[in-house]
C-alpha atoms as a PDB file:
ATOM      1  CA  UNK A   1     175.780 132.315 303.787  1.00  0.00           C
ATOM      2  CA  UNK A   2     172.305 130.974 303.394  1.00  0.00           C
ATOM      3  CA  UNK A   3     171.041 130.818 299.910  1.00  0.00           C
ATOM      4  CA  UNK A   4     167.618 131.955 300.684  1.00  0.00           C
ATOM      5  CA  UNK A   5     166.167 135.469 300.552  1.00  0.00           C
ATOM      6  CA  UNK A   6     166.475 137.828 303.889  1.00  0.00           C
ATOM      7  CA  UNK A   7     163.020 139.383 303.987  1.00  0.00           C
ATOM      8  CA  UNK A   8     164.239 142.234 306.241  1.00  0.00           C
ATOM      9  CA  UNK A   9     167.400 143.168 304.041  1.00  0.00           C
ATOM     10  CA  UNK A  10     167.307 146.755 302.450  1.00  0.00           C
ATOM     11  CA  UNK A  11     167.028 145.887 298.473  1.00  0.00           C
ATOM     12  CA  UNK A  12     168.310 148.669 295.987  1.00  0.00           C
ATOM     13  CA  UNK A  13     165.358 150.308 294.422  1.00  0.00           C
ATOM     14  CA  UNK A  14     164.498 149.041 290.598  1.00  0.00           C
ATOM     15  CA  UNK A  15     164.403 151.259 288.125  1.00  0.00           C
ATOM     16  CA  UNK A  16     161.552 152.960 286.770  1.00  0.00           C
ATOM     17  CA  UNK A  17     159.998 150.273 283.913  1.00  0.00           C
ATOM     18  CA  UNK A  18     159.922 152.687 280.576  1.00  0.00           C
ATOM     19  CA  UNK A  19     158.179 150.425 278.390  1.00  0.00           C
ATOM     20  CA  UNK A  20     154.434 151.705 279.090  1.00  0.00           C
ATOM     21  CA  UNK A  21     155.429 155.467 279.396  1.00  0.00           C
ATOM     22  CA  UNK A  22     153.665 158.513 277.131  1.00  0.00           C
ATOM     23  CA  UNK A  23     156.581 158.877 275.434  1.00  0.00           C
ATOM     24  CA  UNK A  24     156.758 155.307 274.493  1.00  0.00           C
ATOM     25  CA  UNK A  25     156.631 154.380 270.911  1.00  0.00           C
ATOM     26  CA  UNK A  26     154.329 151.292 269.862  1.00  0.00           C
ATOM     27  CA  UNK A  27     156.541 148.684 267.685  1.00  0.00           C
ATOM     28  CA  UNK A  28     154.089 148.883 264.904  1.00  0.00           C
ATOM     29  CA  UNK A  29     155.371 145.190 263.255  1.00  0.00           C
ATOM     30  CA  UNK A  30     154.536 143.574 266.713  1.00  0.00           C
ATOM     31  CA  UNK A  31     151.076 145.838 266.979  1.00  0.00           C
ATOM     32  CA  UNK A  32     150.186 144.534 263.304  1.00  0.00           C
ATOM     33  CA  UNK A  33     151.215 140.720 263.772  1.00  0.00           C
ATOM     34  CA  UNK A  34     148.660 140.846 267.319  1.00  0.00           C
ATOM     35  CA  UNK A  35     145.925 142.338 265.125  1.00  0.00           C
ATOM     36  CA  UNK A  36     145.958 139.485 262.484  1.00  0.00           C
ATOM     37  CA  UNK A  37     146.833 136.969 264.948  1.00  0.00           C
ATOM     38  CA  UNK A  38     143.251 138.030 266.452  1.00  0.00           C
ATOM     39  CA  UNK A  39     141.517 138.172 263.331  1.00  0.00           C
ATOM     40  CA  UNK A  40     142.734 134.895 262.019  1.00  0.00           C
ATOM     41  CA  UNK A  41     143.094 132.700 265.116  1.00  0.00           C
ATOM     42  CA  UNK A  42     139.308 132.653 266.818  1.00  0.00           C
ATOM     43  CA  UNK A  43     139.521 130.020 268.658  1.00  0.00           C
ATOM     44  CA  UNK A  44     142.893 129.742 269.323  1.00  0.00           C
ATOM     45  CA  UNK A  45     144.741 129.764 272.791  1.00  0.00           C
ATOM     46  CA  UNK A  46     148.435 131.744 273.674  1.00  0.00           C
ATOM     47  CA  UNK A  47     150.090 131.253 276.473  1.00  0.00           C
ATOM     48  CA  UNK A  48     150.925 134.173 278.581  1.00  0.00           C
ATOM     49  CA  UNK A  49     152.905 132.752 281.255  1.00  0.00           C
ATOM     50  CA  UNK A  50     151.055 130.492 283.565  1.00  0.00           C
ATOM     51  CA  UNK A  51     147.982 130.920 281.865  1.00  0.00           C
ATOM     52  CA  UNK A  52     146.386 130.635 278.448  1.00  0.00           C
ATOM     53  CA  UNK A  53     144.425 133.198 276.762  1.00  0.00           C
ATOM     54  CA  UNK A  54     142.320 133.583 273.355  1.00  0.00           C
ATOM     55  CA  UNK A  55     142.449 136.401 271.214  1.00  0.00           C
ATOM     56  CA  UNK A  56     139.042 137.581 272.378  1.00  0.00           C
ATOM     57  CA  UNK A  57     140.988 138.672 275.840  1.00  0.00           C
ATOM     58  CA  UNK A  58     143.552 140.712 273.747  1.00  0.00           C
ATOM     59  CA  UNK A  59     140.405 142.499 271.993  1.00  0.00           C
ATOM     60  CA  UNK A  60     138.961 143.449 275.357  1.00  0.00           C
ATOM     61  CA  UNK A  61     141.880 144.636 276.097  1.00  0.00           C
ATOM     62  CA  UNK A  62     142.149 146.815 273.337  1.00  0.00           C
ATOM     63  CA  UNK A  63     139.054 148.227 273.987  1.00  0.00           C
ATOM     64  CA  UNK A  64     138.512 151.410 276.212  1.00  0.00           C
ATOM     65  CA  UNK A  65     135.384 149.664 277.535  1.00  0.00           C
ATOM     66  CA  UNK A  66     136.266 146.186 277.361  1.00  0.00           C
ATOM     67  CA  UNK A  67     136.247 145.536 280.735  1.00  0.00           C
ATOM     68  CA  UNK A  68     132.675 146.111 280.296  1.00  0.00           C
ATOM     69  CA  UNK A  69     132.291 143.338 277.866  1.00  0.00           C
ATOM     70  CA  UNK A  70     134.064 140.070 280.270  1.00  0.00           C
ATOM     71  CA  UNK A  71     133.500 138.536 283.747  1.00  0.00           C
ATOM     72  CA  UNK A  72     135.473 140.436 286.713  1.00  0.00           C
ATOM     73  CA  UNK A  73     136.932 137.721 288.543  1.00  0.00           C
ATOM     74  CA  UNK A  74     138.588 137.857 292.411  1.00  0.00           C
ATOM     75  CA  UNK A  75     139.338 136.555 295.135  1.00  0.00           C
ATOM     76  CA  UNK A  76     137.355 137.546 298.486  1.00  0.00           C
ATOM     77  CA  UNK A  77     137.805 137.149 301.988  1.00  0.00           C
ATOM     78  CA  UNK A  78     134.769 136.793 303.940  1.00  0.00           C
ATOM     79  CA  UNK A  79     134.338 137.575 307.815  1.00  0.00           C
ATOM     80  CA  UNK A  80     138.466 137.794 308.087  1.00  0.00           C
ATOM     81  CA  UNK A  81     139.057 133.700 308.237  1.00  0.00           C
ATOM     82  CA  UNK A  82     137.994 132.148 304.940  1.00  0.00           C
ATOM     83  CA  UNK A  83     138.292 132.746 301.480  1.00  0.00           C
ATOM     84  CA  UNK A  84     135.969 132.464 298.080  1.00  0.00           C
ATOM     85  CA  UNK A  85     136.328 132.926 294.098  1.00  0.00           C
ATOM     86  CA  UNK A  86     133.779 135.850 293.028  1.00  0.00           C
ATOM     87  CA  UNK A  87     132.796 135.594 289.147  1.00  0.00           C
ATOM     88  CA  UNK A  88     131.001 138.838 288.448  1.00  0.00           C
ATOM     89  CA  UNK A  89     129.097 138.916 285.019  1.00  0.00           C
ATOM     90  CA  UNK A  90     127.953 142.408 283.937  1.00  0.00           C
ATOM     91  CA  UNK A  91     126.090 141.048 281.041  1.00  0.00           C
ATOM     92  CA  UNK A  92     123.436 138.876 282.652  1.00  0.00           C
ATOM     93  CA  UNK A  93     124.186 141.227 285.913  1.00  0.00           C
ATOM     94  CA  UNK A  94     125.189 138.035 287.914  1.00  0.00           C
ATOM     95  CA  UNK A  95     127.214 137.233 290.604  1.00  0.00           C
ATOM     96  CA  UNK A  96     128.309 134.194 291.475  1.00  0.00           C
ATOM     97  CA  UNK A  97     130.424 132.515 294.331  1.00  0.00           C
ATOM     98  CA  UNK A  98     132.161 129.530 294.743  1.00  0.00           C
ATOM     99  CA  UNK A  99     132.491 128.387 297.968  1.00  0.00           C
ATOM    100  CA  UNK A 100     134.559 124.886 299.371  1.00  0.00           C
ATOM    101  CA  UNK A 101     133.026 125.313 303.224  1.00  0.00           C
ATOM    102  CA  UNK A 102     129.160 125.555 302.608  1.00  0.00           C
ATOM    103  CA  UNK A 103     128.180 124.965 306.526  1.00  0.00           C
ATOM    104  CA  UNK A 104     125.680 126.917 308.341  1.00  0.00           C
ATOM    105  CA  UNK A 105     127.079 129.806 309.272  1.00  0.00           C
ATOM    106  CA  UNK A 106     129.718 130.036 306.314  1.00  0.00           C
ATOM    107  CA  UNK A 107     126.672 130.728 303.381  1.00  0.00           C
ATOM    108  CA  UNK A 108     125.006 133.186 305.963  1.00  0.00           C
ATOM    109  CA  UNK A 109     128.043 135.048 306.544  1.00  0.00           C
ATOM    110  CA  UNK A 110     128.745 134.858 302.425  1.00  0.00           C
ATOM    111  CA  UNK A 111     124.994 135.805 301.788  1.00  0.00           C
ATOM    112  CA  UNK A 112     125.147 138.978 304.102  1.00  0.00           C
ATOM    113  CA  UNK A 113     128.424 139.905 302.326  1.00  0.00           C
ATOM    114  CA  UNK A 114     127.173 139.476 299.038  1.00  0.00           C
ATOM    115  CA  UNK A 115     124.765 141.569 299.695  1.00  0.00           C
ATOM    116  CA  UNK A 116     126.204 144.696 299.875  1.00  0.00           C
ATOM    117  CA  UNK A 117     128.034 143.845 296.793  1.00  0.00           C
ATOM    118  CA  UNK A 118     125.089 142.762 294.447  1.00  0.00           C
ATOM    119  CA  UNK A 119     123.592 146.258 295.692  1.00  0.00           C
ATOM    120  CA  UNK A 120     126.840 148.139 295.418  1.00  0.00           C
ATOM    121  CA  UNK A 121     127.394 147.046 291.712  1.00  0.00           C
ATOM    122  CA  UNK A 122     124.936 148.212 289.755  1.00  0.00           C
ATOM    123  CA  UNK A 123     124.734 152.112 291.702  1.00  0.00           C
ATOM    124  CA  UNK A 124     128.447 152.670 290.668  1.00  0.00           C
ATOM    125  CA  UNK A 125     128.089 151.071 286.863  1.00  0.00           C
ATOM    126  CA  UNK A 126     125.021 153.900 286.508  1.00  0.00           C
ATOM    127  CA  UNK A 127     127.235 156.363 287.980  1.00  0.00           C
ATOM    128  CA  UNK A 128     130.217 155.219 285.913  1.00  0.00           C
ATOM    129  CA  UNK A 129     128.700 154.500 282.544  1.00  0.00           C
ATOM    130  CA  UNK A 130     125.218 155.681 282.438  1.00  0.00           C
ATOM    131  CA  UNK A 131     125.209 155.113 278.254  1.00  0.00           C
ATOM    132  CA  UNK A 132     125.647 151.575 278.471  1.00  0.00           C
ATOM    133  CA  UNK A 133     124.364 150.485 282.218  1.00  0.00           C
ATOM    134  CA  UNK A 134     121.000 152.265 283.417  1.00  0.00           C
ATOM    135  CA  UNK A 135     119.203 149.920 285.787  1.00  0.00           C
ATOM    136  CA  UNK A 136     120.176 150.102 289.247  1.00  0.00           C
ATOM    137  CA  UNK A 137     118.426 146.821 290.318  1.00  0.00           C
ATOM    138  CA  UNK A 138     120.597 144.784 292.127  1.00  0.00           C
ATOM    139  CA  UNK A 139     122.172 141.435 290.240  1.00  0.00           C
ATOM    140  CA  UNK A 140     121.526 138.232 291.007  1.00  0.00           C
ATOM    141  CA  UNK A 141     123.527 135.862 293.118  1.00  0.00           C
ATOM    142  CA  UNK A 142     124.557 132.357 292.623  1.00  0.00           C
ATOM    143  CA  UNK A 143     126.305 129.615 294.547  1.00  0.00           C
ATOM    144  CA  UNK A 144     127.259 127.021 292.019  1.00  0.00           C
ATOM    145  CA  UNK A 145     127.612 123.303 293.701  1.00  0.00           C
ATOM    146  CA  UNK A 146     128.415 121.005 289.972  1.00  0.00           C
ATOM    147  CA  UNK A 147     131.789 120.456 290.817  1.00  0.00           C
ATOM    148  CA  UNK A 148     132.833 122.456 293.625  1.00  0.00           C
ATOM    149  CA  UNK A 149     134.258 119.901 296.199  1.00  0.00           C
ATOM    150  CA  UNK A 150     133.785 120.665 299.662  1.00  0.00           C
ATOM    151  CA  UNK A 151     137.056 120.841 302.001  1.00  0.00           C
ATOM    152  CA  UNK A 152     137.755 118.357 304.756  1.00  0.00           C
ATOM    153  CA  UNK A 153     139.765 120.952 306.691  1.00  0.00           C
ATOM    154  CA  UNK A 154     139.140 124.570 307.534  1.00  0.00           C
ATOM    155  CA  UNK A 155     142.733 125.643 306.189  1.00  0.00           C
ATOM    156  CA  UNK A 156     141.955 124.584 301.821  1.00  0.00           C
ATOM    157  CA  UNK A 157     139.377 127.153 301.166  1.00  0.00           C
ATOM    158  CA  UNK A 158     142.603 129.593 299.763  1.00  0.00           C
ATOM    159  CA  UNK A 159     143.852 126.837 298.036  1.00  0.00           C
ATOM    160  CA  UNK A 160     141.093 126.317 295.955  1.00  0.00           C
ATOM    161  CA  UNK A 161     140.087 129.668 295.440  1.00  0.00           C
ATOM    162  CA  UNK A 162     143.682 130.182 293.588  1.00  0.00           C
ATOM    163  CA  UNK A 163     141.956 126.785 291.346  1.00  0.00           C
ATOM    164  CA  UNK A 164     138.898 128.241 290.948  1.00  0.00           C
ATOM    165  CA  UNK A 165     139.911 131.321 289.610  1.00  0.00           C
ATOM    166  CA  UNK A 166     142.773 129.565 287.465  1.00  0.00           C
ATOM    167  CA  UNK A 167     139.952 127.504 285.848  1.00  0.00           C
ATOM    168  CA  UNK A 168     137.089 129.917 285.723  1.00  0.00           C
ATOM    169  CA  UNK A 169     139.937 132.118 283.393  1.00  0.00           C
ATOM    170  CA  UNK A 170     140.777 129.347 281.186  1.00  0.00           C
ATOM    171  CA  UNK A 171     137.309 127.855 280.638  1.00  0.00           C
ATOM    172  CA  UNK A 172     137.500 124.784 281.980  1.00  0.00           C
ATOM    173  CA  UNK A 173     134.992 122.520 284.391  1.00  0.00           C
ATOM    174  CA  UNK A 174     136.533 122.218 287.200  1.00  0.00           C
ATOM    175  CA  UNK A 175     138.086 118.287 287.204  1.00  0.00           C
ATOM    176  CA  UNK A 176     139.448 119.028 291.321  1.00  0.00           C
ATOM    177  CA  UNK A 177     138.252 116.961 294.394  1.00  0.00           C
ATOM    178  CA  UNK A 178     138.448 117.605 298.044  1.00  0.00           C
ATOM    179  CA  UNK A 179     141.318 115.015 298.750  1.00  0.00           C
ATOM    180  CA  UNK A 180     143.478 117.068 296.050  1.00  0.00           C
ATOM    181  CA  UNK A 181     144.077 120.362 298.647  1.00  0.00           C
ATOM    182  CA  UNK A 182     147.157 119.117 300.450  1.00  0.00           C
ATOM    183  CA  UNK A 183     148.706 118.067 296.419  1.00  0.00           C
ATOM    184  CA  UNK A 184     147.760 121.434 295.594  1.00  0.00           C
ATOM    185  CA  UNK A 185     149.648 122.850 298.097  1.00  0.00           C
ATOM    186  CA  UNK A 186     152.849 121.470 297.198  1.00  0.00           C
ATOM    187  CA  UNK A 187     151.956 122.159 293.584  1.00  0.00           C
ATOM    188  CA  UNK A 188     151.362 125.865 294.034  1.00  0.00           C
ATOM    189  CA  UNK A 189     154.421 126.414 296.599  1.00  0.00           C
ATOM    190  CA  UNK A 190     156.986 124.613 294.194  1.00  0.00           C
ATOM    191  CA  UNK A 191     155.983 126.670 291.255  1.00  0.00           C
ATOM    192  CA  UNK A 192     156.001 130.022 293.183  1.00  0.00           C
ATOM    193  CA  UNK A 193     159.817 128.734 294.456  1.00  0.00           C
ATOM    194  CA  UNK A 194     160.527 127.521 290.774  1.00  0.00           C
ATOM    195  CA  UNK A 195     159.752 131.582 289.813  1.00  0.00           C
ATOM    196  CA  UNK A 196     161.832 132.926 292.359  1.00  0.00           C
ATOM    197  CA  UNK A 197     165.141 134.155 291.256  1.00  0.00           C
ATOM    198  CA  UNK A 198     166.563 132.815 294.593  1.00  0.00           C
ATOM    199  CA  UNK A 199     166.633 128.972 293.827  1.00  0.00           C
ATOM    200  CA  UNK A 200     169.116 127.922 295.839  1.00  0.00           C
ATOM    201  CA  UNK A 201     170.680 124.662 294.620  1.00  0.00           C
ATOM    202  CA  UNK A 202     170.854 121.040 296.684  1.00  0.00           C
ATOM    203  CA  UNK A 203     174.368 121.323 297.190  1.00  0.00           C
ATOM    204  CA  UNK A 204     174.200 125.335 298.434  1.00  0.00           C
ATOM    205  CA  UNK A 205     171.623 124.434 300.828  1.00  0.00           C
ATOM    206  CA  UNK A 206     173.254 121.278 302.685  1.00  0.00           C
END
């Protein structure tokens, strides 16, 4: 029997997760030791998993507009065959892309995408929150270069874009080079395997 997962095998269903139902009560002790931890612990990082997080994220959070208040951060695919980090910042009404493959055609192909998306931005904040956002001039875009390494292949732009992202969140300069995408790669896969519930073990799989 092989010890690895059978992607076409019919999986019983998983049950419906009550903890963020209506009906839900909120442990009040827990909801009480988050709100001092924020209060008292500023500058402070938790960890969350694979990432860490300050308390400012949990008061976002908390907040029915926070989302308002931080950068929007995601990946984008561009023309179907490569891939970018997009940092949106409502504040100063920026966007900005990072981008491993700046040739030629690449930035034009990123610049007439952007486009629509600097544009787009601003028409649905009005239409979504007119109190707070009432200019629908388009926001600015930026391609940052400081430290953005530029790939030697046309397969690492994914790669890095799962960096980027992972350092944009935790506020940190990016410290990655162009020879470090094939490292990455084995970084990134082992961890994903290491979170699998189907490690197999050396002797099941000889």
């Amino acid at each position: 029997m092989s010890p690895y997962v059978d992607p076409t095998a019919k999986r019983p269903r998983k049950p419906k997760i009550p903890e963020f139902g209506s009906d839900t009560q909120v442990d009040e002790e827990i909801l009480r030791s988050m709100q001092l931890w924020i209060k008292d612990n500023k500058n402070t990082c938790m960890n969350i998993g694979l990432l860490e997080t300050k308390p400012a994220w949990f008061e976002l959070l908390l907040s029915p507009n926070g989302w308002l208040e931080g950068d929007i951060l995601f990946p984008a695919n561009v023309n179907g065959n490569h891939w970018v980090t997009v940092e949106v910042n409502l504040k100063e009404r920026a966007v900005k892309v990072y981008d491993t493959y700046p040739d030629a055609n690449s930035v034009g192909e990123i610049l007439r995408w952007v486009t629509c998306l600097r544009k787009m931005l601003p028409s649905l904040l009005v239409h979504a929150v007119p109190d707070t956002y009432n200019d629908p001039t388009s926001f600015v875009v930026e391609r940052p270069e400081k430290g953005v390494p530029h790939q030697r292949n046309k397969s690492d732009c994914g790669i890095f874009t799962l960096k980027f992202l992972e350092y944009i969140w935790a506020e940190k300069q990016f410290d990655i080079e162009a020879k470090d995408g094939a490292p990455l790669r084995v970084k990134i896969a082992t961890k994903i395997f290491q979170n699998s519930k189907q490690v197999p073990s050396v002797n099941d799989a000889n």
